[in-house]
Protein backbone atom coordinates (compact mmCIF):
# COMPACT_ATOMS: atom_id res chain seq x y z
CA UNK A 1 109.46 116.59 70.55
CA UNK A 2 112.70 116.41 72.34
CA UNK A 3 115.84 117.66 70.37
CA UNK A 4 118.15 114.29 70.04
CA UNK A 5 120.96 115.95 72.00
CA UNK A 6 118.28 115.70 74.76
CA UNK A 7 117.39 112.05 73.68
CA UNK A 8 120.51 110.98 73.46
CA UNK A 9 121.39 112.33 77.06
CA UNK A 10 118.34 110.54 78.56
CA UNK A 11 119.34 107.34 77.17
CA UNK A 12 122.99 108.17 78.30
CA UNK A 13 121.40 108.62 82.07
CA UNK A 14 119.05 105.63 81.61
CA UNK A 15 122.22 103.13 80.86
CA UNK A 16 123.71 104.61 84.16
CA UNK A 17 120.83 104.16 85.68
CA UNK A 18 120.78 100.64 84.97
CA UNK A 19 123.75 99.78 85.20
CA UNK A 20 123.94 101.01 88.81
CA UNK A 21 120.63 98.68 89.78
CA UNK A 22 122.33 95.92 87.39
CA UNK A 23 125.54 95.54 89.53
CA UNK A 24 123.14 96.07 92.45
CA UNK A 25 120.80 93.13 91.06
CA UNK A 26 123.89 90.93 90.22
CA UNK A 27 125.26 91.53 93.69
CA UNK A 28 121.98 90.45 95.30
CA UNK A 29 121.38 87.43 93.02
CA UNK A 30 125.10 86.31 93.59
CA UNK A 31 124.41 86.65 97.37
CA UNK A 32 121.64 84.35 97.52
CA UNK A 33 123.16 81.64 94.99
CA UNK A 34 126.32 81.94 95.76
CA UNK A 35 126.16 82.10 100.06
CA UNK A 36 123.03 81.87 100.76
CA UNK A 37 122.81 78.56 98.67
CA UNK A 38 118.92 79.66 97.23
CA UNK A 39 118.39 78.09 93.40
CA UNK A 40 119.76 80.47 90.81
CA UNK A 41 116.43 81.05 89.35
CA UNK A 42 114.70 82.16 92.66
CA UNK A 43 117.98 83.80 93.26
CA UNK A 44 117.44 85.21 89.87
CA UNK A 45 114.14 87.39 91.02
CA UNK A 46 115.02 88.36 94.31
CA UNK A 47 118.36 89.98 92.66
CA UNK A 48 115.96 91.40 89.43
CA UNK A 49 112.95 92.47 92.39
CA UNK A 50 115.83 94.73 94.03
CA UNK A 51 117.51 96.20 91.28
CA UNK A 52 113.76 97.10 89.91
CA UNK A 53 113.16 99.13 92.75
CA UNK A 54 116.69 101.25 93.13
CA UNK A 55 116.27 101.68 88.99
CA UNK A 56 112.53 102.81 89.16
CA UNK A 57 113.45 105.33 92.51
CA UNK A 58 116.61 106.68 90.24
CA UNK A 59 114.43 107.27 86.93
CA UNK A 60 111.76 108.78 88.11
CA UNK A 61 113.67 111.24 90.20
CA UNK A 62 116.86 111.65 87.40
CA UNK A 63 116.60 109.89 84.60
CA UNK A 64 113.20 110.98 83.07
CA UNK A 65 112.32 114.11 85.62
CA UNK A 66 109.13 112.46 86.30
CA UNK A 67 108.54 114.58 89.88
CA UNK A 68 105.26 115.97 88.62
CA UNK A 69 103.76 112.92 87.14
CA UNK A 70 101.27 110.68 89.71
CA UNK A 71 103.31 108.48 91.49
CA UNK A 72 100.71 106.01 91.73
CA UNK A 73 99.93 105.84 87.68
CA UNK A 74 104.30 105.47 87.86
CA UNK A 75 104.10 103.10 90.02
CA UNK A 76 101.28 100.99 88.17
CA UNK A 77 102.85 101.52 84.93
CA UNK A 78 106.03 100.62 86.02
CA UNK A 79 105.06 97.15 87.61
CA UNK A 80 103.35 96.37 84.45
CA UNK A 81 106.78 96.66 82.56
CA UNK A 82 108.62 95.24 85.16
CA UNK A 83 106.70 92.25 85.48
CA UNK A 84 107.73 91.72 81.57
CA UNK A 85 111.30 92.50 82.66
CA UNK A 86 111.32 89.95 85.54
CA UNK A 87 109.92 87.54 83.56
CA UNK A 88 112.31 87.73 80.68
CA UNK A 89 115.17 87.56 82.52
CA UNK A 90 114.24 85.08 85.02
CA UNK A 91 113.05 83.09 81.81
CA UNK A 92 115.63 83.99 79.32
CA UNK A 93 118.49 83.39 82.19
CA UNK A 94 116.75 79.86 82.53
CA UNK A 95 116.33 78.77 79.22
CA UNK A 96 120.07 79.56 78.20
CA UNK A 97 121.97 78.53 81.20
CA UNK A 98 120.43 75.27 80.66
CA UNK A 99 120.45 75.16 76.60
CA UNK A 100 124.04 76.27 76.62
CA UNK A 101 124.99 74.29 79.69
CA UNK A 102 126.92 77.42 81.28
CA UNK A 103 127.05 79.19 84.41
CA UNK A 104 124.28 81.03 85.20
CA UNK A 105 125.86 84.15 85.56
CA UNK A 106 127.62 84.19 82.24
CA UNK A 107 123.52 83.94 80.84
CA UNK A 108 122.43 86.43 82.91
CA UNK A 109 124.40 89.09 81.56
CA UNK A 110 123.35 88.46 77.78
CA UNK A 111 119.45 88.46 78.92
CA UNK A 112 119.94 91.23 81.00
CA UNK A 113 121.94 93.37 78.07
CA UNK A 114 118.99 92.54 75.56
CA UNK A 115 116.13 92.92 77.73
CA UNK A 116 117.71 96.23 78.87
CA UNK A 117 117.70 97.94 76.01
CA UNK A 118 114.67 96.31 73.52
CA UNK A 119 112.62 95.74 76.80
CA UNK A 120 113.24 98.04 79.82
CA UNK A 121 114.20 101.59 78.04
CA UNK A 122 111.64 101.48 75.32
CA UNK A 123 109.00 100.80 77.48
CA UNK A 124 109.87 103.58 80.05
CA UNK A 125 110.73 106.05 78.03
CA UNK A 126 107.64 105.82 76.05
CA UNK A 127 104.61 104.58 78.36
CA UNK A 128 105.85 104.43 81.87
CA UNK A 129 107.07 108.08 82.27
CA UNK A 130 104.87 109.93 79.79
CA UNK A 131 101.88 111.64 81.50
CA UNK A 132 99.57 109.78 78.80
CA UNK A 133 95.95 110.30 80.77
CA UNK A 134 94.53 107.11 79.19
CA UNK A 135 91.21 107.47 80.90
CA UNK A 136 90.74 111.39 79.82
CA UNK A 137 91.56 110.51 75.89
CA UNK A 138 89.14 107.47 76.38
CA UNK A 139 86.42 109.64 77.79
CA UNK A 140 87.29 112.46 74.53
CA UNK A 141 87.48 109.45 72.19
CA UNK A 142 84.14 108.54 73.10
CA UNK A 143 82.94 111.48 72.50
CA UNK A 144 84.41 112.68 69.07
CA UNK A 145 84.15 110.95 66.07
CA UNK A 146 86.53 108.43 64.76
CA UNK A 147 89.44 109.07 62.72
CA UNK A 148 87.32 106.89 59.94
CA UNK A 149 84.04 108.74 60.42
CA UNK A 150 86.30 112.28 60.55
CA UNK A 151 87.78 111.23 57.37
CA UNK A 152 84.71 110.48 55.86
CA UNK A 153 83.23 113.57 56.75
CA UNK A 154 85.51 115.70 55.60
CA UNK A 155 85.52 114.03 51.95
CA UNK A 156 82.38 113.51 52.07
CA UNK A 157 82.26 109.69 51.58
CA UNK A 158 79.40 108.05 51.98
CA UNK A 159 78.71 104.13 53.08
């Protein structure tokens, strides 16, 4: 387990972190709305698609010291979350620039604060960078007993 100076430093670098692919996502999303003249939703992704990619590139070489893990199990595991991101904010943006009649931008930053930390962190701190090996505990699970059938071995319960 990781002392909660160290903890507490990670989360410190994963703020950073996405704050530098927030600004990076806002500038991109303003671009397209804003000059480009694309809808704010579409403009929305494209900004959320490139700040995904600097953010995921930045923790997985700083943030969480990933280097040895499998960049492709990363990489999976990282879309999976990221496609939950995308669609919360994209979604979240939507439904409260038009509930609270504002401008986008102004709703973007609330989503993006909440899905930031109860969405993005928590999910890459615990399942996206941890070298988990799903398919190896699967196979061992398989093969062992259940936690049920352990625990009624060892008091010897029977059904």
């Amino acid at each position: 387990m990781d002392s909660l100076k160290h903890q507490i430093w990670k989360f410190c670098k994963a703020q950073l972190s996405a704050q530098v692919a927030s600004v990076f996502d806002f500038a991109v999303s303003l671009f397209f709305a804003e000059v480009v003249g694309i809808w704010y939703v579409y403009s929305t992704f494209i900004g959320a698609l490139s700040g995904g990619i600097l953010n995921c590139i930045v923790n997985y070489r700083w943030v969480f010291n990933a280097i040895g893990l499998n960049k492709k199990h990363v990489a999976i595991k990282y879309f999976m979350v990221w496609t939950g991101s995308i669609l919360l904010n994209t979604g979240g943006t939507y439904l409260l620039t038009e509930f609270s009649k504002s401008y986008f931008a102004y709703s973007k930053i609330v989503v993006a604060v909440i899905v930031g930390l109860l969405w993005n962190y928590t999910m890459q701190n615990f399942f996206v960078y941890r070298d988990i090996h799903l398919a190896e505990k699967m196979r061992r699970t398989g093969k062992k007993k259940s936690h049920l059938q352990q625990f009624k071995t060892n008091n010897k319960i029977n059904t």
